[in-house]
C-alpha atoms as a PDB file:
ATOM      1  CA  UNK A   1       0.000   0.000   0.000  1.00  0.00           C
ATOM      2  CA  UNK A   2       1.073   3.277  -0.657  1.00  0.00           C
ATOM      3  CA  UNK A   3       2.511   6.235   1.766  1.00  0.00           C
ATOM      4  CA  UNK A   4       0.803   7.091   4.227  1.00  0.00           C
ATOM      5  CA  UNK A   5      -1.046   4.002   4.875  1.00  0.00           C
ATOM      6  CA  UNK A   6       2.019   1.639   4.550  1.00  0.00           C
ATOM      7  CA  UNK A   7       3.059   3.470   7.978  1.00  0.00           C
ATOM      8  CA  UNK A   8      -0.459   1.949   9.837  1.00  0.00           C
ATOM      9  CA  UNK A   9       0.678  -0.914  11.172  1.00  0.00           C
ATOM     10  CA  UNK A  10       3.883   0.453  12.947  1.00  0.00           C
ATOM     11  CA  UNK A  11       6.224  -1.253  10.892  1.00  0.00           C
ATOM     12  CA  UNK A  12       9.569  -2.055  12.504  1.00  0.00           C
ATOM     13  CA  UNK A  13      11.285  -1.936   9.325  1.00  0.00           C
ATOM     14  CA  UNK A  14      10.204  -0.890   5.490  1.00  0.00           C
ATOM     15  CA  UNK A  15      12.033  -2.706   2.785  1.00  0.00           C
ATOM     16  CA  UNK A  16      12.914  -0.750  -0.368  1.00  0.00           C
ATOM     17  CA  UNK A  17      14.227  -2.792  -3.506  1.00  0.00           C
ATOM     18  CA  UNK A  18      15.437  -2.356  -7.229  1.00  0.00           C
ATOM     19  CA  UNK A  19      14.094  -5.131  -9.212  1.00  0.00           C
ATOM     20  CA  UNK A  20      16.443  -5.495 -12.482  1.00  0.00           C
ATOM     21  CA  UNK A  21      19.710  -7.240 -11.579  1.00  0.00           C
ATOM     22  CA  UNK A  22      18.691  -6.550  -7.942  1.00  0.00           C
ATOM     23  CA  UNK A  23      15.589  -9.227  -7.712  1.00  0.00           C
ATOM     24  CA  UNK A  24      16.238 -10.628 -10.896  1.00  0.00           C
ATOM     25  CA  UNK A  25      19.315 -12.614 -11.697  1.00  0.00           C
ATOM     26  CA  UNK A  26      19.447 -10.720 -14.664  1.00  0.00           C
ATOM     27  CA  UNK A  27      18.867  -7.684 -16.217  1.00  0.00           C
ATOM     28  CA  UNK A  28      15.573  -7.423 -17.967  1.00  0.00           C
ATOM     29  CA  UNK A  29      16.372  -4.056 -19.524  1.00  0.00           C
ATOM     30  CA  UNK A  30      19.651  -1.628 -21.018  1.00  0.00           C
ATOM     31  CA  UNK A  31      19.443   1.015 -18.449  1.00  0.00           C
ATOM     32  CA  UNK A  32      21.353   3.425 -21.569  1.00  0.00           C
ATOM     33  CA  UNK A  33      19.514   2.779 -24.101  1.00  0.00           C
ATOM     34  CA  UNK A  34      15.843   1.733 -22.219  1.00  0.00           C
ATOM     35  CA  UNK A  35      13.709   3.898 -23.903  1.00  0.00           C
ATOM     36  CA  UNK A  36      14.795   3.643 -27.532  1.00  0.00           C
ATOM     37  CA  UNK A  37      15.032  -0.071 -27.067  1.00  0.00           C
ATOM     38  CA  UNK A  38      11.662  -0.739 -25.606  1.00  0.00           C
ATOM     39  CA  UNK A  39       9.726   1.582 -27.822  1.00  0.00           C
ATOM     40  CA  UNK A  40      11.301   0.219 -30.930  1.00  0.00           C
ATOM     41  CA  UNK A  41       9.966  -3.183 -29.556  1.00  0.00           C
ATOM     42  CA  UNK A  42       6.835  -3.684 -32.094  1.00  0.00           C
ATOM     43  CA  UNK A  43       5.648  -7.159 -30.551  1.00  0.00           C
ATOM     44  CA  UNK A  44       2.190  -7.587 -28.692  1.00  0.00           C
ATOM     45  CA  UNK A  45       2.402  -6.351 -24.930  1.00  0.00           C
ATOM     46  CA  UNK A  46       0.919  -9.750 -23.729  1.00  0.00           C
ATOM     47  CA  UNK A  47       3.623 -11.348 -25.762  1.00  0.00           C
ATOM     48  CA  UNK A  48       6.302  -9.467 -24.212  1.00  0.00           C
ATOM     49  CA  UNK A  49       5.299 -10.489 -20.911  1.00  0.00           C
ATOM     50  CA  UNK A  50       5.063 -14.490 -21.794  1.00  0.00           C
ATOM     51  CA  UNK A  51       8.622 -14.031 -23.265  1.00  0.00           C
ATOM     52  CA  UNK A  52      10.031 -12.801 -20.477  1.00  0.00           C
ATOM     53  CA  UNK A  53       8.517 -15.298 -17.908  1.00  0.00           C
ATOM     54  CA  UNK A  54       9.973 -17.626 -19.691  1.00  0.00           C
ATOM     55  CA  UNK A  55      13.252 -16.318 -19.801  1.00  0.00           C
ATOM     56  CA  UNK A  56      13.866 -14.003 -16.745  1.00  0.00           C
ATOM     57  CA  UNK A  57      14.944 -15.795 -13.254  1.00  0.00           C
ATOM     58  CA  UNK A  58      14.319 -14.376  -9.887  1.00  0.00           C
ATOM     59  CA  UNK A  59      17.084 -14.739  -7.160  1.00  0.00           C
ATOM     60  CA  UNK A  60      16.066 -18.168  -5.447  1.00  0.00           C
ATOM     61  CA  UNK A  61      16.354 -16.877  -2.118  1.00  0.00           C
ATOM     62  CA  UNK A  62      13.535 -13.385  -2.668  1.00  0.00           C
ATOM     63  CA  UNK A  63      10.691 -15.859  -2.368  1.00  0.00           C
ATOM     64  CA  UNK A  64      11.882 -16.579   1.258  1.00  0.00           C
ATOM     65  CA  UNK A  65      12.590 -13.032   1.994  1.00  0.00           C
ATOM     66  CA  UNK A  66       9.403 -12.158   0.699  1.00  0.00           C
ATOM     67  CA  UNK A  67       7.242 -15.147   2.713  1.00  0.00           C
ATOM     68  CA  UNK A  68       9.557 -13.918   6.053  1.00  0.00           C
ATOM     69  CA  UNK A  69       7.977 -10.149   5.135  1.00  0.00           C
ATOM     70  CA  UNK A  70       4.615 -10.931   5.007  1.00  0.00           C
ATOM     71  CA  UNK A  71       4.719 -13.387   8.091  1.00  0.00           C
ATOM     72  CA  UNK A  72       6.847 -10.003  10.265  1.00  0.00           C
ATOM     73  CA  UNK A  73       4.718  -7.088   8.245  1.00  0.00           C
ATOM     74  CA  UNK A  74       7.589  -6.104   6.872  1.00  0.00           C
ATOM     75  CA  UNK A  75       6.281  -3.622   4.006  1.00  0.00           C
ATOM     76  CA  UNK A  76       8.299  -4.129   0.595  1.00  0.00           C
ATOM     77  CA  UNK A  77       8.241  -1.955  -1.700  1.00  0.00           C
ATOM     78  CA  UNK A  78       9.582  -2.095  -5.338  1.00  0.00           C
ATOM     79  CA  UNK A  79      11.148   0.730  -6.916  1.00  0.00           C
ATOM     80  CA  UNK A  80      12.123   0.178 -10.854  1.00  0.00           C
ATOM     81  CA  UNK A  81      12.885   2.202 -14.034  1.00  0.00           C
ATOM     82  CA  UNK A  82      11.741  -1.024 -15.668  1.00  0.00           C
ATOM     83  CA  UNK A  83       8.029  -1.716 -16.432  1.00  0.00           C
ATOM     84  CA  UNK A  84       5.074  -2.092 -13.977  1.00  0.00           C
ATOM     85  CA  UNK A  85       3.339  -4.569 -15.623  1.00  0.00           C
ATOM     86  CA  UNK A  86       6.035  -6.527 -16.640  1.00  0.00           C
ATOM     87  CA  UNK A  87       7.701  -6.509 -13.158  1.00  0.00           C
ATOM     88  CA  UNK A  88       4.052  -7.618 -11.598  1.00  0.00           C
ATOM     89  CA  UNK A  89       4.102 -10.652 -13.967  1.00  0.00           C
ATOM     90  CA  UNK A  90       7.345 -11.739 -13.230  1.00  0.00           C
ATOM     91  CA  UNK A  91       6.735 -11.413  -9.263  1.00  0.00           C
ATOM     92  CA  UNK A  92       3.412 -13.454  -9.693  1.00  0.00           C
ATOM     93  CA  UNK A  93       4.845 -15.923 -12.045  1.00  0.00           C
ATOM     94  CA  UNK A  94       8.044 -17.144 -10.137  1.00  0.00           C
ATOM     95  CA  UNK A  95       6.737 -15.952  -6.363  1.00  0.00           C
ATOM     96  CA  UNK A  96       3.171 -16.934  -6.294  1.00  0.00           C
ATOM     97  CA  UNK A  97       0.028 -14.631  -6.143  1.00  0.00           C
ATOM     98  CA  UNK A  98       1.166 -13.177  -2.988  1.00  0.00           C
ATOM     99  CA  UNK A  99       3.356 -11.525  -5.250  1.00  0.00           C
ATOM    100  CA  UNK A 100       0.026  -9.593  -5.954  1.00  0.00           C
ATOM    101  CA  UNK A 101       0.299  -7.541  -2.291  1.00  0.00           C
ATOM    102  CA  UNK A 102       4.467  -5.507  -3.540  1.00  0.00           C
ATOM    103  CA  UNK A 103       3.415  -2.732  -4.060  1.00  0.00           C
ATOM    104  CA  UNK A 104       5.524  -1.786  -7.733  1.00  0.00           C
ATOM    105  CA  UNK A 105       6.621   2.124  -8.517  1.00  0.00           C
ATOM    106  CA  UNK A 106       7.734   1.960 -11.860  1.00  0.00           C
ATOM    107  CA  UNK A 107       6.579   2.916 -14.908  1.00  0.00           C
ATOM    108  CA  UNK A 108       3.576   2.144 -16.970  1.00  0.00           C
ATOM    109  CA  UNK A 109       2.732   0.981 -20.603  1.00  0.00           C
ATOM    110  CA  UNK A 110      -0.658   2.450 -21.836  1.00  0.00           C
ATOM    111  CA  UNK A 111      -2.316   1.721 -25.106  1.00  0.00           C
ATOM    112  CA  UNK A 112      -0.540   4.017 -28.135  1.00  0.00           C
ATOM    113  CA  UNK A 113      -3.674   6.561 -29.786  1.00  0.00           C
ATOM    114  CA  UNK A 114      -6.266   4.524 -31.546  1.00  0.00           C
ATOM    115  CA  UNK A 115      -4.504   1.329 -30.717  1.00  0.00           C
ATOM    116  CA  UNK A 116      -4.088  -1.558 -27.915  1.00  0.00           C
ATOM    117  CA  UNK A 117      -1.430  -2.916 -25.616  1.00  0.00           C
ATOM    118  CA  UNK A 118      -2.709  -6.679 -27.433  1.00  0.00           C
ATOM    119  CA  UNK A 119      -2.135  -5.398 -31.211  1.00  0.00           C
ATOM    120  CA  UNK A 120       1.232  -5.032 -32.715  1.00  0.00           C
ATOM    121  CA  UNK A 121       3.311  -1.771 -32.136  1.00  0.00           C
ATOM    122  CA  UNK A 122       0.182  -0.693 -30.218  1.00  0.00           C
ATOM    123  CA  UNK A 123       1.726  -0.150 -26.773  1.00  0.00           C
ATOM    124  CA  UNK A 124       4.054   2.602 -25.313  1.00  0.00           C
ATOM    125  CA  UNK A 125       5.560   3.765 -22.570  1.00  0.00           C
ATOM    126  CA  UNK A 126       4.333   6.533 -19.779  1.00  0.00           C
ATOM    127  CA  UNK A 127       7.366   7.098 -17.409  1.00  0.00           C
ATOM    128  CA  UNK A 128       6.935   7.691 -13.865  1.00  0.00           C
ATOM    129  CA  UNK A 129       8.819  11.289 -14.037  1.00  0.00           C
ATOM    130  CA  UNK A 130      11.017  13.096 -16.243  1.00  0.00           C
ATOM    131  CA  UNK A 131      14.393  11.957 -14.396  1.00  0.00           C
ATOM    132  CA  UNK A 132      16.974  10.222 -16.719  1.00  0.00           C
ATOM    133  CA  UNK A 133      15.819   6.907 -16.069  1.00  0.00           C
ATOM    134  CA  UNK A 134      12.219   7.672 -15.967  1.00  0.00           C
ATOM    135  CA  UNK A 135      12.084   6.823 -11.936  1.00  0.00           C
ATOM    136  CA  UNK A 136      13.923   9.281  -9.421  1.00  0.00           C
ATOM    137  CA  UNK A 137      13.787   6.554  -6.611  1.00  0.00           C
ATOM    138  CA  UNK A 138      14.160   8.929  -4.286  1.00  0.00           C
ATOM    139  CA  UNK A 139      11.226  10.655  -4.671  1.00  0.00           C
ATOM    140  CA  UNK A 140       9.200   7.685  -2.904  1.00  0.00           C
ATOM    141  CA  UNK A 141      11.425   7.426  -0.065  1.00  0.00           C
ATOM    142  CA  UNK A 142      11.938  11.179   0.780  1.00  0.00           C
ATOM    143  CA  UNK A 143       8.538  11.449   2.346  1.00  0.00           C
ATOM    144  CA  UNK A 144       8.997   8.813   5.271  1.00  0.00           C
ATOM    145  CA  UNK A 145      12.485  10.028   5.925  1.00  0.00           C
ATOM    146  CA  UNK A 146      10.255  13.715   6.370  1.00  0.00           C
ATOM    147  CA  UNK A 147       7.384  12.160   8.147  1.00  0.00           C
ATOM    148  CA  UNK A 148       9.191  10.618  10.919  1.00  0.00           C
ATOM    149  CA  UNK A 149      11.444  14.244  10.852  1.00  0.00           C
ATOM    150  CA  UNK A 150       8.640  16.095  11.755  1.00  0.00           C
ATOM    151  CA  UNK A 151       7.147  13.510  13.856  1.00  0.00           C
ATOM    152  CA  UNK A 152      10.110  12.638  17.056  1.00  0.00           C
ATOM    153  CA  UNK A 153       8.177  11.155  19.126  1.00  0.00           C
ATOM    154  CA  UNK A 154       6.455   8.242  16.583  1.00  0.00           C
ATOM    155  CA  UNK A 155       8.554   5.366  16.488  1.00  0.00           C
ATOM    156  CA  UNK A 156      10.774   5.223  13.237  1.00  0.00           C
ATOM    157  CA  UNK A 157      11.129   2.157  11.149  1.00  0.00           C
ATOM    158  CA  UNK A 158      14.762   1.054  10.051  1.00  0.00           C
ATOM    159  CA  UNK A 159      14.201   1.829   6.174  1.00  0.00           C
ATOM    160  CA  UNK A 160      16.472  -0.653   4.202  1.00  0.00           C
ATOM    161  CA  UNK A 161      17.003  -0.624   0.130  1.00  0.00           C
ATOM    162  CA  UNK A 162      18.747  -2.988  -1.894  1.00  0.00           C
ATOM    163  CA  UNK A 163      20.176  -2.468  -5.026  1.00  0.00           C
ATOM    164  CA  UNK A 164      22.607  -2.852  -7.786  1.00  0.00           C
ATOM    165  CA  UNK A 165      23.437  -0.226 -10.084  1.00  0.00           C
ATOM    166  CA  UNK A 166      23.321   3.945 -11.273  1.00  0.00           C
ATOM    167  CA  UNK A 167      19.849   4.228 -10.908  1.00  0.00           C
ATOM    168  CA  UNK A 168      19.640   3.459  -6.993  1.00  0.00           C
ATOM    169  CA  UNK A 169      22.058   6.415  -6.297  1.00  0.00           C
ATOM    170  CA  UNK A 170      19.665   8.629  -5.323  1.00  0.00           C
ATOM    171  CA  UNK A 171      17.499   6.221  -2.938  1.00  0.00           C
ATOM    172  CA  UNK A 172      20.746   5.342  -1.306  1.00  0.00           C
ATOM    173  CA  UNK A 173      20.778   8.601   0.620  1.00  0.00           C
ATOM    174  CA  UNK A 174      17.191   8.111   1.696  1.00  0.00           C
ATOM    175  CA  UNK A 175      18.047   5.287   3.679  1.00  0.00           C
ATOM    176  CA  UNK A 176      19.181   3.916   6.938  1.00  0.00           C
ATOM    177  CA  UNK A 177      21.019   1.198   5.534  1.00  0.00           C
ATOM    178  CA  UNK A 178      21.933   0.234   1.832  1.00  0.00           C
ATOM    179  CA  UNK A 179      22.507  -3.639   0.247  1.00  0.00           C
ATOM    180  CA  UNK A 180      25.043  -3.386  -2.643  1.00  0.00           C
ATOM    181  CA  UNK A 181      25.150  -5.917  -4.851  1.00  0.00           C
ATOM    182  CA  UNK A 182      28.799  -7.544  -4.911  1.00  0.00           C
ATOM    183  CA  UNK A 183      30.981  -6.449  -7.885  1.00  0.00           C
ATOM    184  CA  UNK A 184      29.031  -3.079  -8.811  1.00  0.00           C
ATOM    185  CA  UNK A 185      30.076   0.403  -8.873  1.00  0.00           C
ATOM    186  CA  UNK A 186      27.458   0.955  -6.452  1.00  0.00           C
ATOM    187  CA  UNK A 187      29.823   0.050  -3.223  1.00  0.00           C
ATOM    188  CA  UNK A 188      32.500   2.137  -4.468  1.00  0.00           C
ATOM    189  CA  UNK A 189      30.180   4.942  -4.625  1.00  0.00           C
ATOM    190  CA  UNK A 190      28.771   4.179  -1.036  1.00  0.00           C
ATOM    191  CA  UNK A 191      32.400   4.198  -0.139  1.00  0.00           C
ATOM    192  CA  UNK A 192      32.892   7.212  -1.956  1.00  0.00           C
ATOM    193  CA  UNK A 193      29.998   9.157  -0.440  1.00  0.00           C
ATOM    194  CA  UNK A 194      30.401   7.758   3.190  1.00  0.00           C
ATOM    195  CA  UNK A 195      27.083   6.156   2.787  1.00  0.00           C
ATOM    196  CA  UNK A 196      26.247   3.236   5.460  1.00  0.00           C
ATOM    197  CA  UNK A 197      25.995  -0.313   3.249  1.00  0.00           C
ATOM    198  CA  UNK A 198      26.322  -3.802   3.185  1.00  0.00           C
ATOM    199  CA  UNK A 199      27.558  -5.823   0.574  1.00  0.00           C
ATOM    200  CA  UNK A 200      25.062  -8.905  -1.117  1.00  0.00           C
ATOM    201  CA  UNK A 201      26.210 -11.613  -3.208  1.00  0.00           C
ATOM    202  CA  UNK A 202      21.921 -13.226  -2.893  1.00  0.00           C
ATOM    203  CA  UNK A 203      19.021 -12.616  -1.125  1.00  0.00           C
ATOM    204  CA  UNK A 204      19.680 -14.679   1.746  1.00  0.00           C
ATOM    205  CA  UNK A 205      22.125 -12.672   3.372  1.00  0.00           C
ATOM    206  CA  UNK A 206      19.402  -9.805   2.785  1.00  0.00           C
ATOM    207  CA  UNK A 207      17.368 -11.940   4.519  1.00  0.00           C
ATOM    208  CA  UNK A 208      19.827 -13.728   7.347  1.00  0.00           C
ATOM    209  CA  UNK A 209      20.773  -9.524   8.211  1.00  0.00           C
ATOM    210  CA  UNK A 210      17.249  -8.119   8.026  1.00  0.00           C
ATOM    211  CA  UNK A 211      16.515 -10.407  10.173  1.00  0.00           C
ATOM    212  CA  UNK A 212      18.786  -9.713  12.620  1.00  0.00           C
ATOM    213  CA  UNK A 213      17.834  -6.048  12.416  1.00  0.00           C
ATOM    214  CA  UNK A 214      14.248  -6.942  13.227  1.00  0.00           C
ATOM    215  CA  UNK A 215      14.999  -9.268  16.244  1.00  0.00           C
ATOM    216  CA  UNK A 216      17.721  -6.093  17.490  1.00  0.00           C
ATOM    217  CA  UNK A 217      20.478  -8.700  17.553  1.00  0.00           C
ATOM    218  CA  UNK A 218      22.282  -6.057  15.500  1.00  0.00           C
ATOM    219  CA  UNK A 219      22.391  -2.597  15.110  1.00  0.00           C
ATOM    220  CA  UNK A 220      23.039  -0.376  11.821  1.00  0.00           C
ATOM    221  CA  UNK A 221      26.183   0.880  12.948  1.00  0.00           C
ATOM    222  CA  UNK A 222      27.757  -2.576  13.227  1.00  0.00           C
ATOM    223  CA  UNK A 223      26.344  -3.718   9.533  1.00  0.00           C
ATOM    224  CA  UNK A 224      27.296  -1.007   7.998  1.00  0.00           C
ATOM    225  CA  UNK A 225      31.177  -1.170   9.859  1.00  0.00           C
ATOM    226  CA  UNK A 226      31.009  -4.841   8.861  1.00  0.00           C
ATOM    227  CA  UNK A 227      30.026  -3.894   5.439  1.00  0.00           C
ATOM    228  CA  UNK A 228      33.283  -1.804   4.729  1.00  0.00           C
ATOM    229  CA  UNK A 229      35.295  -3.763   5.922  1.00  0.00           C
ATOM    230  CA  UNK A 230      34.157  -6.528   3.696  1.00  0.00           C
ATOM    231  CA  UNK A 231      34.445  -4.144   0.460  1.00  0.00           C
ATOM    232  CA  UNK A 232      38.196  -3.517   1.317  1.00  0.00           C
ATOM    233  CA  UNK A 233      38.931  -6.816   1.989  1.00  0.00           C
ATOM    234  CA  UNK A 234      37.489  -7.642  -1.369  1.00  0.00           C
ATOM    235  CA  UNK A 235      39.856  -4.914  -2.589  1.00  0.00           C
ATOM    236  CA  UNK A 236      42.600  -6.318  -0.836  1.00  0.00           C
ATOM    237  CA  UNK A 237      41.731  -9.512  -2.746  1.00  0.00           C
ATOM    238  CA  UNK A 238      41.801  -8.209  -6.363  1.00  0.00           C
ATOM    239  CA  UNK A 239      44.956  -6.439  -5.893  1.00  0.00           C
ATOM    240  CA  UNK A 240      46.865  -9.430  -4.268  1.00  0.00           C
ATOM    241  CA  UNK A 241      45.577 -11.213  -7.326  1.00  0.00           C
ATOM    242  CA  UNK A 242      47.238  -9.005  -9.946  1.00  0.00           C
END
């Protein structure tokens, strides 16, 4: 559910996600060249979708993240530049109809003038906003980072994100805590920036540290020290190697 009403159960923790390379073990878009390459696309929208169902693969571990979520009320939320409709299908279609409950900011395919998403060339895209990537992810976050700013005596929610590439930059600073995929320029930007992460190679360490977060056998602080050091021992590693 959207802001405000996500915040009416007094979640302990809201869980912000990419979906493309993040969720997915692949990409399902070019972030460079999304636009031209999806509107040049001239196959039936419903096709689209049964193409990539077949081909697109979720990380194994989400659909246990996810099932541990709904069980805690742990809100998820998925922010994309990719395609609502597309990114609802996939969640349904490897997840289950639970799947049906993320609530998806992304952006939306309507029918082009005069035609339908089911005919040929008949679909395009209607982006969220006008940002680069059609999504400025921070733009959903920024209001519970202001609510609980102007309320100090509500009880805050740790607010967690995961992602893996350019396009998360800007919800990274909306956070309490950021998941970097392994391997990305995205922890040498957190690095960079001073901004608290953790590195993920899969979803269950997402789900093994969120965990811990929600119980309080942790604290932010500690994942985020344990985070960097992890990144420099990786560093370490690769420079040893040459």
């Amino acid at each position: 559910m959207p802001y405000p009403e996500t915040l009416q159960e007094k979640p302990k923790v809201i869980f912000f996600t990419d979906f493309d390379g993040t969720i997915t073990l692949k990409d399902s878009k070019a972030a460079d060249s999304f636009r031209e390459m999806m509107e040049s696309v001239t196959t039936p929208f419903p096709e689209c979708i049964k193409l990539l169902c077949e081909n697109i693969k979720l990380d194994p571990y989400f659909k246990d993240f996810y099932y541990w979520s709904r069980e805690n009320k742990v809100p998820v939320i998925v922010l994309s530049s990719g395609m609502t409709p597309i990114i609802r299908s996939l969640l349904v279609h490897l997840v289950g109809p639970e799947a049906n409950d993320i609530e998806i900011i992304s952006n939306e395919v309507i029918d082009k003038p005069g035609m339908t998403k089911d005919q040929e060339d008949g679909w395009q895209l209607k982006f969220h906003d006008d940002s680069g990537f059609g999504h400025d992810k921070s733009l959903t976050i920024r209001p519970y980072a202001k609510h609980f700013a102007e309320q100090p005596d509500e009880p805050k929610p740790i607010l967690l994100y995961a992602g893996d590439g350019v396009s998360d930059l800007s919800a990274a600073r909306e956070t309490d805590l950021l998941f970097a995929k392994a391997g990305r320029d995205l922890v040498t930007y957190c690095e960079r920036e001073g901004i608290p992460f953790a590195v993920f190679d899969d979803w269950q360490s997402i789900l093994s540290t969120t965990q811990d977060l929600y119980n309080g056998k942790t604290s932010l602080k500690k994942v985020a020290n344990e985070g960097a050091q992890e990144a420099q021992k990786e560093k370490q590693q690769v420079r040893t190697a040459k």
